[in-house]
Protein backbone atom coordinates (compact mmCIF):
# COMPACT_ATOMS: atom_id res chain seq x y z
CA UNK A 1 13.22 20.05 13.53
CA UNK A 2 10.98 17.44 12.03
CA UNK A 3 7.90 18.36 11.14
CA UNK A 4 4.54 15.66 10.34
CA UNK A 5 0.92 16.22 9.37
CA UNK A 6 -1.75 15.21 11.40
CA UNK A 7 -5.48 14.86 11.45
CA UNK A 8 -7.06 16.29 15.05
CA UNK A 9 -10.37 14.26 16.03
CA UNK A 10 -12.74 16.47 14.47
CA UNK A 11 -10.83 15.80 10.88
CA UNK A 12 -8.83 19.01 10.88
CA UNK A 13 -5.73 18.63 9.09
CA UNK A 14 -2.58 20.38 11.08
CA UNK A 15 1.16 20.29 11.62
CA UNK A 16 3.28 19.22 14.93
CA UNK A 17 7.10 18.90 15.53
CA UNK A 18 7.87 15.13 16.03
CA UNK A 19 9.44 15.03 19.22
CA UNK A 20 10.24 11.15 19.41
CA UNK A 21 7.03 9.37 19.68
CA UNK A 22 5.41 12.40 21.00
CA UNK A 23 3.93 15.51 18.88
CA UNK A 24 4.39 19.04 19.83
CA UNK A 25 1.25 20.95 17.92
CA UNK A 26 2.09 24.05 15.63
CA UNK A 27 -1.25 24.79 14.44
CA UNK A 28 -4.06 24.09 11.36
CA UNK A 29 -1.63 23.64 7.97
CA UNK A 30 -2.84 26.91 6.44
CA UNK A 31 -1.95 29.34 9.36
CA UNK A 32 1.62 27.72 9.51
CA UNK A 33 2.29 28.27 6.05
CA UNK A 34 1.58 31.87 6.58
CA UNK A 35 4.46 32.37 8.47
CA UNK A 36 6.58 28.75 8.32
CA UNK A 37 9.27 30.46 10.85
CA UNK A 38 7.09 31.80 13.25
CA UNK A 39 5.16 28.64 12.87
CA UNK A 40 8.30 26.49 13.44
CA UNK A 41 9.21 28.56 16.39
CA UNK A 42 6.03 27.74 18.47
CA UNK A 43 7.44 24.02 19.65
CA UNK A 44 9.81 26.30 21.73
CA UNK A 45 6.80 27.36 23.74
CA UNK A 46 4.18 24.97 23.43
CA UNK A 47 3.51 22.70 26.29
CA UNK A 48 1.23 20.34 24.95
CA UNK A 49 2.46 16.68 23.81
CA UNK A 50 0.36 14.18 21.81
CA UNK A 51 1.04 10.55 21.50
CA UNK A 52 2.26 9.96 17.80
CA UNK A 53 0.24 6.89 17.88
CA UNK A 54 -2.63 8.61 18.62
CA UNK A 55 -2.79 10.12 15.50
CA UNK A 56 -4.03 9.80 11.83
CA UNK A 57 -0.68 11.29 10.38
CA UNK A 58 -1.09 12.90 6.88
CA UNK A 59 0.98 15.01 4.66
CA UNK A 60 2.87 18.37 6.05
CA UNK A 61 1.66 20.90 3.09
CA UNK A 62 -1.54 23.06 1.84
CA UNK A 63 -3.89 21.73 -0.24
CA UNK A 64 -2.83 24.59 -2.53
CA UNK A 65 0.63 23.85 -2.85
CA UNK A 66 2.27 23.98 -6.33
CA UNK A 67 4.22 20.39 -7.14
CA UNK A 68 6.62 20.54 -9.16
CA UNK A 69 8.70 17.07 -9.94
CA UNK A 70 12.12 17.18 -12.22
CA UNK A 71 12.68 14.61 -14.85
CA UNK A 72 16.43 13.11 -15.81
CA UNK A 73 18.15 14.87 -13.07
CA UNK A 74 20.72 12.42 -12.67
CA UNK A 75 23.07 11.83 -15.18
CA UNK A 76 23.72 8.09 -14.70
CA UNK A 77 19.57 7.82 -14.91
CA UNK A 78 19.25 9.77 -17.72
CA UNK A 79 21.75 7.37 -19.31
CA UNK A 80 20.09 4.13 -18.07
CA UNK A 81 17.09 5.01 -19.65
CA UNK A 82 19.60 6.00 -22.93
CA UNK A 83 18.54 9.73 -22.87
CA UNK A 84 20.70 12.83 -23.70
CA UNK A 85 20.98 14.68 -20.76
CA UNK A 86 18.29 17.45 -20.59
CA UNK A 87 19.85 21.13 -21.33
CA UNK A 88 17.34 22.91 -19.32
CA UNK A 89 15.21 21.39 -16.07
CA UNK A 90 12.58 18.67 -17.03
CA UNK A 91 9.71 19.55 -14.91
CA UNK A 92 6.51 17.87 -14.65
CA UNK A 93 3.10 18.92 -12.15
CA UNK A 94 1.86 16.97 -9.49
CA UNK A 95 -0.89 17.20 -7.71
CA UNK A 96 -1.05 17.30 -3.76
CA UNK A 97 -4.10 14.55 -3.79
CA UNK A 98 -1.21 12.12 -5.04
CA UNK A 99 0.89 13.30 -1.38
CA UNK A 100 0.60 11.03 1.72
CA UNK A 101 2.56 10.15 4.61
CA UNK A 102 5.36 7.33 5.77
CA UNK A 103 3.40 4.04 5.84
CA UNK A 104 0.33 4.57 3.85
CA UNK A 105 -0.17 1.80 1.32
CA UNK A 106 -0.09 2.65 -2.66
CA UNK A 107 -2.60 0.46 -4.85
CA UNK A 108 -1.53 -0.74 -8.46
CA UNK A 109 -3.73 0.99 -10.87
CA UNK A 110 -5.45 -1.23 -12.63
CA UNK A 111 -3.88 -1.46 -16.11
CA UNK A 112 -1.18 -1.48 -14.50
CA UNK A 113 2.24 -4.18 -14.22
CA UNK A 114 3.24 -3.04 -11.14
CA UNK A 115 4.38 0.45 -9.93
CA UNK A 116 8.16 2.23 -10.69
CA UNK A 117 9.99 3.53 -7.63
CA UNK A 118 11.87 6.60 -7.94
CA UNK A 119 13.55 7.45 -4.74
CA UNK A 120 13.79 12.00 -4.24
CA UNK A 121 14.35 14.46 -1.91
CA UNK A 122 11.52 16.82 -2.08
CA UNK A 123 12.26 20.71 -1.40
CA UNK A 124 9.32 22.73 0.33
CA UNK A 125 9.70 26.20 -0.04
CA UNK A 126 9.50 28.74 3.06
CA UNK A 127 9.28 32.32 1.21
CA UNK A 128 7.76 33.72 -1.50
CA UNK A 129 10.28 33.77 -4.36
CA UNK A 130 10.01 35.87 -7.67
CA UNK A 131 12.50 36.66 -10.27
CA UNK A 132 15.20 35.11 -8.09
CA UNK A 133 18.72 34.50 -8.49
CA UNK A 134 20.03 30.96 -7.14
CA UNK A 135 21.26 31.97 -4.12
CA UNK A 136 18.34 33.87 -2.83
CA UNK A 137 16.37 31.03 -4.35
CA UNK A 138 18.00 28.29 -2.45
CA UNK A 139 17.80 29.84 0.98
CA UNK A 140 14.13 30.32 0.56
CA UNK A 141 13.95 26.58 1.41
CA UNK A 142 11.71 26.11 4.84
CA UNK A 143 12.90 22.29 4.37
CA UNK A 144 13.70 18.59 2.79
CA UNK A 145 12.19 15.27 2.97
CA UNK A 146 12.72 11.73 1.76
CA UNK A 147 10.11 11.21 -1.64
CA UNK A 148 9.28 8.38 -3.60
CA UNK A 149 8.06 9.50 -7.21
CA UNK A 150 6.06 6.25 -7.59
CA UNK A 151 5.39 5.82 -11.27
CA UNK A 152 2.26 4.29 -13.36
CA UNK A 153 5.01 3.46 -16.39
CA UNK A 154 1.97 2.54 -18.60
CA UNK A 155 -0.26 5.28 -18.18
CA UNK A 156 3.10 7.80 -18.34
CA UNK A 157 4.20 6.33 -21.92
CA UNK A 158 0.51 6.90 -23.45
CA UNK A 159 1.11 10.40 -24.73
CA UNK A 160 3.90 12.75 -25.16
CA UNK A 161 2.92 14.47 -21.31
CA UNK A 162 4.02 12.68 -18.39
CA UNK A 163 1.02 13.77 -16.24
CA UNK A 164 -1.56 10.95 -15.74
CA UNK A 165 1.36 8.06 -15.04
CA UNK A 166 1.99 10.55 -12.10
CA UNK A 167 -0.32 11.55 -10.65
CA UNK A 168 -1.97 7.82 -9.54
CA UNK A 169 -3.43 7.37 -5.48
CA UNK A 170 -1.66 7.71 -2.98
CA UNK A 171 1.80 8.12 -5.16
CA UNK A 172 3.37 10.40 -3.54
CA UNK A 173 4.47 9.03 -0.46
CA UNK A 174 6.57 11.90 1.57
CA UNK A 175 8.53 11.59 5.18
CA UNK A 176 9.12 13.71 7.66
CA UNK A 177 9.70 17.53 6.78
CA UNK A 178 13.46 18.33 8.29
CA UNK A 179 14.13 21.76 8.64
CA UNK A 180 17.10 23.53 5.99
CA UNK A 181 19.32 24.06 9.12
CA UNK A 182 19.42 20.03 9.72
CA UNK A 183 20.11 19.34 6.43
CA UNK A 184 22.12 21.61 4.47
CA UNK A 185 23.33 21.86 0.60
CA UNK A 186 22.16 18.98 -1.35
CA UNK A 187 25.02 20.07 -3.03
CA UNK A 188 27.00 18.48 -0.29
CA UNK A 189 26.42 14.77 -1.65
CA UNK A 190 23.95 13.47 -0.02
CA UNK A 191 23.34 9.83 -0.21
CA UNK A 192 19.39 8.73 -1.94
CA UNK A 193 19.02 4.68 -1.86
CA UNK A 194 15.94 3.00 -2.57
CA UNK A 195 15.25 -0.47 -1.22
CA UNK A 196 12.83 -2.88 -2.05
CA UNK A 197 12.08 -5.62 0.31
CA UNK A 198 15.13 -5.64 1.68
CA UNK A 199 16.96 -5.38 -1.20
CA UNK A 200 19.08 -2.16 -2.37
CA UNK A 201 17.92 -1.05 -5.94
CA UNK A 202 19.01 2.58 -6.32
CA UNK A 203 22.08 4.32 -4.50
CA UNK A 204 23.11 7.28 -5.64
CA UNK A 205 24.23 10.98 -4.30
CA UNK A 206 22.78 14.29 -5.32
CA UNK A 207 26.46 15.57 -6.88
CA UNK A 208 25.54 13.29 -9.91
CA UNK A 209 22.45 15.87 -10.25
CA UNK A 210 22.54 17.67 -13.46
CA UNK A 211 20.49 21.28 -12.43
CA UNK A 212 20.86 22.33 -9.06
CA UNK A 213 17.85 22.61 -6.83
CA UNK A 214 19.12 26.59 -6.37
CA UNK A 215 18.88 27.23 -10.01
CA UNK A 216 15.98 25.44 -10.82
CA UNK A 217 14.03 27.29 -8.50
CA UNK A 218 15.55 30.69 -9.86
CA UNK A 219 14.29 29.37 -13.80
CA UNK A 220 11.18 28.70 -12.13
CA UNK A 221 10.62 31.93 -10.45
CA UNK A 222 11.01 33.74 -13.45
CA UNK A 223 7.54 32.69 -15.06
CA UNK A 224 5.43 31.83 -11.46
CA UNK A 225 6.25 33.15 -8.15
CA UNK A 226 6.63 30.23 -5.73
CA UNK A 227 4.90 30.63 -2.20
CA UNK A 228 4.99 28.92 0.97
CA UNK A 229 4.57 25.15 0.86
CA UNK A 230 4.56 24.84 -2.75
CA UNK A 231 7.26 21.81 -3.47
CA UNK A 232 10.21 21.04 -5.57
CA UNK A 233 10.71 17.29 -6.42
CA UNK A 234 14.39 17.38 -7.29
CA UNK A 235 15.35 14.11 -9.52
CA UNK A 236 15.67 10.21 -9.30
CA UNK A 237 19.22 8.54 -9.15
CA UNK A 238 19.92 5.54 -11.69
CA UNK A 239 18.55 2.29 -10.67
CA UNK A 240 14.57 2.00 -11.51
CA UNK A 241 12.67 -0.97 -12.52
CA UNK A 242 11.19 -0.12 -15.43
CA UNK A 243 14.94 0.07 -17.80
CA UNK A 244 16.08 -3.42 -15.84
CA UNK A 245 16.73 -6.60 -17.80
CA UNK A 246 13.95 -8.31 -17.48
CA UNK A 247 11.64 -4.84 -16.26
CA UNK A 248 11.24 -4.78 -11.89
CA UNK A 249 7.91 -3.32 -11.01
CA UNK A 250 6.22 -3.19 -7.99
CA UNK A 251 3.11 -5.68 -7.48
CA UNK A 252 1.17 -6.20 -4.30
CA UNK A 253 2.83 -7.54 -0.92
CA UNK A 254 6.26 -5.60 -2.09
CA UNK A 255 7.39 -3.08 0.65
CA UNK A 256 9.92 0.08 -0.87
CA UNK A 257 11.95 2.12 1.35
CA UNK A 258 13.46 5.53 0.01
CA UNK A 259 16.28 6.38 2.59
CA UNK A 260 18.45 9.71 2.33
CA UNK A 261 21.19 11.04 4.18
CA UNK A 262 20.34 13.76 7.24
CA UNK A 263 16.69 13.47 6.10
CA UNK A 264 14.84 10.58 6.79
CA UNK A 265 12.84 7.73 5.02
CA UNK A 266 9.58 7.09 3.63
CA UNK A 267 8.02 3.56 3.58
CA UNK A 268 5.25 2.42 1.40
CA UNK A 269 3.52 -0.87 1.46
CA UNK A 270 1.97 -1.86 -2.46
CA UNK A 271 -1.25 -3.60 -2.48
CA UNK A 272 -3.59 -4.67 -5.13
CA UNK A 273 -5.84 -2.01 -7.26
């Protein structure tokens, strides 16, 4: 099942199944996330359709969702950028004012070059877990989709904390949710490729991944339970702009594409601050 955000007429937020260009409607964004698998279940029974282009679309989680991002991930990108690989998980906050949808344009900040891709898969988490082992952890995913960790490399390098280079509008574009049962182990191999107008700049597969999305949910759980929604950002591949002879950045008119196997893609459009 893939599963969109949407904005209803009177500028509700709430989720639907995508059901080719129609939308099946699960409900306001906070009620699903009570229950994501009796929330997910509902398309089964629900008769009404909406026209996709209808729609505002908007980002599948609650506004109080937890994001969590992972740094040097990758081995070959922690080597590009002539780091030792990290001996425990990297992981840096988002917030969820950054998230937006498939096609929603991200400006250049101001100070800014241009933007860094950084093509993910981003985990959403379906069950409460606390003091997990990896296991348990991992099959308390609800489900994946196709991230692009766009990156203000300025703003990021200005102190020691990664936060503010982050965290920039509209940042965090994120596809389509597809449901754990459609996807399966990352640990499978699955293929991440960024492309930038038309042009291939990162491909890479999660087995070059250095901590497992299964264990670093079971580190994590051991200081803050995770709930419902909250999101794991799980790592970029080698091939980003910023470590390129001369640097590649992002600048207005540019159009980047993160594609990943058995999940989707997420489009953004740059434009001018």
């Amino acid at each position: 099942m893939r599963i969109v955000g949407y904005i209803t007429p009177e500028g509700e937020r709430q989720l639907a199944a995508r059901d080719g260009d129609q939308l099946i409607p699960l409900g306001p964004v906070a009620a699903f996330w009570n229950d994501p698998a009796a929330g997910a279940a509902r398309a089964a029974h629900e008769p009404a359709r909406i026209p996709i282009d209808s729609v505002v679309l908007a980002h599948p989680v609650p506004d109080a969702a937890r994001v969590l991002c992972l740094g040097l991930n990758y081995v070959a990108h922690a080597a590009e950028g002539s780091f030792e690989p990290p001996t425990k998980p990297v992981i840096f906050g988002r917030w969820t004012a950054s998230l937006v949808p498939d096609g929603t344009p991200a400006p250049v900040p101001v100070d800014e070059a241009g933007l860094d891709w950084e093509g993910e898969i981003a985990a959403v988490v379906g069950a409460p877990i606390a003091i997990a082992d990896a296991d348990t952890a991992r099959s308390a995913v609800f489900g994946y989709a196709a991230f692009n960790d766009l990156s203000a490399r300025r703003a990021q390098k200005l102190t020691a904390q990664w936060t503010l280079g982050k965290n920039s509008d509209n940042s965090g574009p994120m596809g389509d949710l597809v449901t754990a049962d459609e996807v399966g182990d990352l640990r499978d191999g699955l293929r991440v490729r960024t492309i930038v107008n038309g042009e291939t700049m990162q491909d890479g597969t999660t087995s070059d991944m250095i901590f497992e999305l299964g264990e670093v949910l079971a580190l994590v759980s051991r200081t803050m339970t995770l709930h419902p929604g909250d999101i794991i950002v799980t790592g970029t591949p080698e091939g980003v702009g910023y470590v390129r002879t001369p640097p590649v950045l992002l600048v207005a008119g540019d159009t980047v594409t993160i594609e990943v196997e058995r999940i989707g893609s997420v489009t953004t459009p740059i434009v001018a601050p």
